[in-house]
N, C-alpha and C. Protein backbone atom coordinates (compact mmCIF):
# COMPACT_ATOMS: atom_id res chain seq x y z
N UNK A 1 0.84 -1.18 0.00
CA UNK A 1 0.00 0.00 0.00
C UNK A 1 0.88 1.24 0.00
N UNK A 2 0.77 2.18 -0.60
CA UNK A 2 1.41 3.46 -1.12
C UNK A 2 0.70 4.28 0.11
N UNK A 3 1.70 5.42 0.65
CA UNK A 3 0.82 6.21 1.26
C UNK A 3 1.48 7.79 0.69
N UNK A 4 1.13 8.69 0.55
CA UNK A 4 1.99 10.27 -0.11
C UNK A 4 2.32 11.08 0.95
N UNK A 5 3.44 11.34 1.05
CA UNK A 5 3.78 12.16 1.67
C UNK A 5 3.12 13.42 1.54
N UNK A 6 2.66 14.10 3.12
CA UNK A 6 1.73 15.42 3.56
C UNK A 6 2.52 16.49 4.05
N UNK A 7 2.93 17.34 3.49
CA UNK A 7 3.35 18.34 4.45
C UNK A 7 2.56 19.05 5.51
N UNK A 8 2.93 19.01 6.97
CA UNK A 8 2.36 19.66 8.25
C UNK A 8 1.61 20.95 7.67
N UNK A 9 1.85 21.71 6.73
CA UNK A 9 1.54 22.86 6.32
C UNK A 9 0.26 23.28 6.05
N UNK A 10 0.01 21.93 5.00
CA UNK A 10 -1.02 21.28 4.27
C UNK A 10 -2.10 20.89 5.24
N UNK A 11 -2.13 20.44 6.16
CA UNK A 11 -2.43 19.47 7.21
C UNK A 11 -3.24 20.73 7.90
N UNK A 12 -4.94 20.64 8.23
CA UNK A 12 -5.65 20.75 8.92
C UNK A 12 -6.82 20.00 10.01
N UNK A 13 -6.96 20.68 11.29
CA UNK A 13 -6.92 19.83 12.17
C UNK A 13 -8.44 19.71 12.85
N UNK A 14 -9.46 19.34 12.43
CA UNK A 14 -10.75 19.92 13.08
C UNK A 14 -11.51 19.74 14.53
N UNK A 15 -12.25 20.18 14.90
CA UNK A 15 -12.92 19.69 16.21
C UNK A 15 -14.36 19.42 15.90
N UNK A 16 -14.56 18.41 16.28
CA UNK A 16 -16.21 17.91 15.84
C UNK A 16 -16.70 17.78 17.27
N UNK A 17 -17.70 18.26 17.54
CA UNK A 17 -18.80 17.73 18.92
C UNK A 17 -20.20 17.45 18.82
N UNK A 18 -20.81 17.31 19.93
CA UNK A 18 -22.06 17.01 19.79
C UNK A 18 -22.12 15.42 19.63
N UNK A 19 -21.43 14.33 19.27
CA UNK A 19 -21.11 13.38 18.99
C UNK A 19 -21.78 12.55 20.56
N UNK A 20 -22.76 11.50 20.24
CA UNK A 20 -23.17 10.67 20.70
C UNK A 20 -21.99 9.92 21.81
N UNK A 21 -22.37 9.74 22.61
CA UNK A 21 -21.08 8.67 23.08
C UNK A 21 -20.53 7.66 22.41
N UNK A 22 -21.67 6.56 22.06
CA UNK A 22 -21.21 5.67 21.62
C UNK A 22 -20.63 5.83 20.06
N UNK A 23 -20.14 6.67 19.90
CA UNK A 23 -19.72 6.99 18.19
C UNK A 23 -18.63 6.39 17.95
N UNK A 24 -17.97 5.66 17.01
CA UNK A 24 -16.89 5.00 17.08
C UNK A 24 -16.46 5.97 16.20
N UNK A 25 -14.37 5.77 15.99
CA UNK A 25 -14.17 6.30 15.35
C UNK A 25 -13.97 5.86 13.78
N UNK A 26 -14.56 4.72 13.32
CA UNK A 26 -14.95 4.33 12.06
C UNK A 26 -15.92 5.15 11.30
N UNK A 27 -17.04 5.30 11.92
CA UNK A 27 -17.80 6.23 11.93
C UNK A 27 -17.68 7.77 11.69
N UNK A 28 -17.22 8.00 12.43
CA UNK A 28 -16.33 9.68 12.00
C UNK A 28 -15.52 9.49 10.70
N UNK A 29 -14.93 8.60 10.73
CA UNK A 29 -13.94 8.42 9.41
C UNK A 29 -14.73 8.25 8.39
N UNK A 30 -15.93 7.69 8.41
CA UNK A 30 -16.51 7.24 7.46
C UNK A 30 -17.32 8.12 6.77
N UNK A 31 -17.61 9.43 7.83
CA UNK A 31 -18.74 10.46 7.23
C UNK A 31 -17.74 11.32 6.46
N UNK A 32 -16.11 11.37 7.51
CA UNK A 32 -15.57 12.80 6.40
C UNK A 32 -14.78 12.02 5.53
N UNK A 33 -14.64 11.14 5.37
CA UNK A 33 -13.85 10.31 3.67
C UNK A 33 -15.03 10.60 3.01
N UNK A 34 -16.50 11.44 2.99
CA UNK A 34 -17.34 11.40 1.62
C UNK A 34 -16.73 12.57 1.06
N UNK A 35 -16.19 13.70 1.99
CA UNK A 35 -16.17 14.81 1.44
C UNK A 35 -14.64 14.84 1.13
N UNK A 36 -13.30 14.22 1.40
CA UNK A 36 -11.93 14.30 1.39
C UNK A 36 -11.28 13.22 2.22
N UNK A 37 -9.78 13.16 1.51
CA UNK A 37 -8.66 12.27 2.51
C UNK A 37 -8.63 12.56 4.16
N UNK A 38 -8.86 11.39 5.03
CA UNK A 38 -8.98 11.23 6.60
C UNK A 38 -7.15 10.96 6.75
N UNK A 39 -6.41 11.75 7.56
CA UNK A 39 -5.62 11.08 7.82
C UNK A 39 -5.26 10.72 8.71
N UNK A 40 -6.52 11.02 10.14
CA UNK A 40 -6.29 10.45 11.29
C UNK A 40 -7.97 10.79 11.83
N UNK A 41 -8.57 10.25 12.71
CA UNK A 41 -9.38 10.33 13.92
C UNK A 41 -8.82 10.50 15.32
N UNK A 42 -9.37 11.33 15.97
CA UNK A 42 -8.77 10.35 17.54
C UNK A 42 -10.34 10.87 18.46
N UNK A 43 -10.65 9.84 19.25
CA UNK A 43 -11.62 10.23 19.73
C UNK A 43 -11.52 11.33 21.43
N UNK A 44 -12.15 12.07 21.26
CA UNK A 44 -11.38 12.05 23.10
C UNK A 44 -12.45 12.27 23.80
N UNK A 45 -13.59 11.68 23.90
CA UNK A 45 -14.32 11.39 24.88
C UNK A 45 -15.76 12.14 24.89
N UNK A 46 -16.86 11.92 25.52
CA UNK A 46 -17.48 13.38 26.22
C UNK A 46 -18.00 13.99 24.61
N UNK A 47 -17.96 12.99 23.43
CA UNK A 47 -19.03 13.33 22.02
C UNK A 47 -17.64 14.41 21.46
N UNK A 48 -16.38 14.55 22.06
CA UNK A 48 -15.62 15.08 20.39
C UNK A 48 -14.40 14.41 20.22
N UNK A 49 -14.10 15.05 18.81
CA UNK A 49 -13.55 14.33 18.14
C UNK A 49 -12.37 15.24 17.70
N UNK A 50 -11.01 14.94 17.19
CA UNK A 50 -10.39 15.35 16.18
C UNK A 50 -10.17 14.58 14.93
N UNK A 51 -10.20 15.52 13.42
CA UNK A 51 -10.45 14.74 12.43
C UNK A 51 -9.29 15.57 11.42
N UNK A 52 -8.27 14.88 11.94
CA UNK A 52 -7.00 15.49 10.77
C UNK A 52 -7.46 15.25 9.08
N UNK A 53 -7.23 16.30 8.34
CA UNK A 53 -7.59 16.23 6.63
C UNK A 53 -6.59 17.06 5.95
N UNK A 54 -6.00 16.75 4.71
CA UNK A 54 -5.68 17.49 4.03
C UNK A 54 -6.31 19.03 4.00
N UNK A 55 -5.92 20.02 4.20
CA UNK A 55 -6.36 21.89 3.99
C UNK A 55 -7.49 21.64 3.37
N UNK A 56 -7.62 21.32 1.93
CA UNK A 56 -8.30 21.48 1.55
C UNK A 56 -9.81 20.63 1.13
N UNK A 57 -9.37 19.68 1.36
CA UNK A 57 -10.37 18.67 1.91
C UNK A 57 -11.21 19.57 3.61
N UNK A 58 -10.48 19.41 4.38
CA UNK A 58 -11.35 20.33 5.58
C UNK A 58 -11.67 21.69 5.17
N UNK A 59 -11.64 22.33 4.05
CA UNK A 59 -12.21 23.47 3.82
C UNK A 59 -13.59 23.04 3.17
N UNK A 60 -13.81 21.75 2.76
CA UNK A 60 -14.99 21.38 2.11
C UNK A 60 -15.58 20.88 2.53
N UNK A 61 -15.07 19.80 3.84
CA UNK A 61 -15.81 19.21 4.89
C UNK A 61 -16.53 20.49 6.13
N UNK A 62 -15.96 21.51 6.42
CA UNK A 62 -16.15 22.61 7.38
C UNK A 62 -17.58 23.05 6.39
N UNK A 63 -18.11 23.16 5.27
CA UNK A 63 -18.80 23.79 4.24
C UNK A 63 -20.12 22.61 4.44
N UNK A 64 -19.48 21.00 3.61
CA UNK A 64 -20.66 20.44 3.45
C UNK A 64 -21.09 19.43 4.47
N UNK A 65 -20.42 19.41 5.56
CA UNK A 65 -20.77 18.44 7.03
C UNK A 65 -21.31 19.63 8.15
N UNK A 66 -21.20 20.31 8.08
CA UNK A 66 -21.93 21.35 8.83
C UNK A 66 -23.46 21.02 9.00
N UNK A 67 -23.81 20.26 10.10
CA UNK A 67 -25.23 20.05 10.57
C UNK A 67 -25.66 19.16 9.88
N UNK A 68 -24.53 17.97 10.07
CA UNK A 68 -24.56 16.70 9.71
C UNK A 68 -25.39 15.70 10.86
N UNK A 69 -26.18 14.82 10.57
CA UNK A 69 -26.90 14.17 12.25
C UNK A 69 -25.67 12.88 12.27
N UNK A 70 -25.25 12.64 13.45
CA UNK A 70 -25.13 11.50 13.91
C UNK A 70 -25.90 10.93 15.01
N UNK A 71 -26.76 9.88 14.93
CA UNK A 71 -27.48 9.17 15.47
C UNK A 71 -28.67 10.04 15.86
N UNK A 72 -28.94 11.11 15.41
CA UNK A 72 -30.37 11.94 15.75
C UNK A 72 -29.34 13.52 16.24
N UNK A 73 -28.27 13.57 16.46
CA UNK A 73 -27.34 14.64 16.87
C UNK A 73 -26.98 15.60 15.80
N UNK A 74 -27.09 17.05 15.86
CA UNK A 74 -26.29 17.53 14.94
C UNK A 74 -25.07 17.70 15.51
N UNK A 75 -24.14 17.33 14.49
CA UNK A 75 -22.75 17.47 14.43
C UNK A 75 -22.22 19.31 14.92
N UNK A 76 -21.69 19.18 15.81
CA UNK A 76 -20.68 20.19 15.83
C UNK A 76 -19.61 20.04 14.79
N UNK A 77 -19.48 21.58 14.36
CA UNK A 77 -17.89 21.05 13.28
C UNK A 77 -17.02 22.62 13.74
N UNK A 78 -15.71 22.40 13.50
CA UNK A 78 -14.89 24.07 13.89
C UNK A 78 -13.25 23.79 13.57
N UNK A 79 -12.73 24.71 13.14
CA UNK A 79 -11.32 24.42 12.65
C UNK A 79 -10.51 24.38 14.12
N UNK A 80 -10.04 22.99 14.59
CA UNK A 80 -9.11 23.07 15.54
C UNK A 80 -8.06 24.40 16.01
N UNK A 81 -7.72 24.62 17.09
CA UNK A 81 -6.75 26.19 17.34
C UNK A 81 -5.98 25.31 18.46
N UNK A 82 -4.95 25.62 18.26
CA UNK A 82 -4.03 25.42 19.14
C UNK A 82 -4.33 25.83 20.71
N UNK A 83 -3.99 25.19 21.80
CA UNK A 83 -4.13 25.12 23.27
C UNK A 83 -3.17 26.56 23.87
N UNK A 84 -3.70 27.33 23.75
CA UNK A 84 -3.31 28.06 24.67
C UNK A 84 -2.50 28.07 26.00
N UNK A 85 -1.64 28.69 26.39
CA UNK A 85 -0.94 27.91 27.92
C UNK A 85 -2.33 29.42 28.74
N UNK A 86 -2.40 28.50 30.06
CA UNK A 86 -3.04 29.08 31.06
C UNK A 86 -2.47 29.85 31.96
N UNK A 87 -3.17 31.31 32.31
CA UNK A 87 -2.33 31.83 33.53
C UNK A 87 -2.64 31.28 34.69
N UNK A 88 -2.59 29.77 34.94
CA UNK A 88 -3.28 29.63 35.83
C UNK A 88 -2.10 28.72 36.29
């Protein structure tokens, strides 16, 4: 199996919520491979998700998965942002 090299550059990172508990991450993979290349899931709990895609693939998934249902849920969708450090 061939895989292409991605530059980090290229590489956008999304946040999905609203997500059912029981959502696997096959499932997530499976709704945004309609709209572009998945090149990772990770689930983290508590209905969200991160859903790494090629730029421009998540510029089309952010467009046509927007108030997508999973299991009776609409989908949260939002371009991942980096973690902030806390003054805390």
């Amino acid at each position: 199996m061939q895989t292409a090299s991605v530059s980090t550059s290229s590489v956008r990172k999304l946040l999905v919520g609203n997500l059912p508990e029981s959502t696997r991450i096959s499932a997530v993979k499976e709704i945004f491979t309609q709209v572009g290349q998945v090149l990772a899931v990770s689930m983290l709990g508590h209905g969200f998700a991160f859903v790494e895609m090629i730029a421009a693939d998540a510029d089309r998934a952010l467009t046509q998965l927007r108030g997508t249902q999973i299991e009776g849920r609409v989908m949260l969708l939002d371009e991942a942002h980096p973690r902030t450090p806390s003054r805390y």
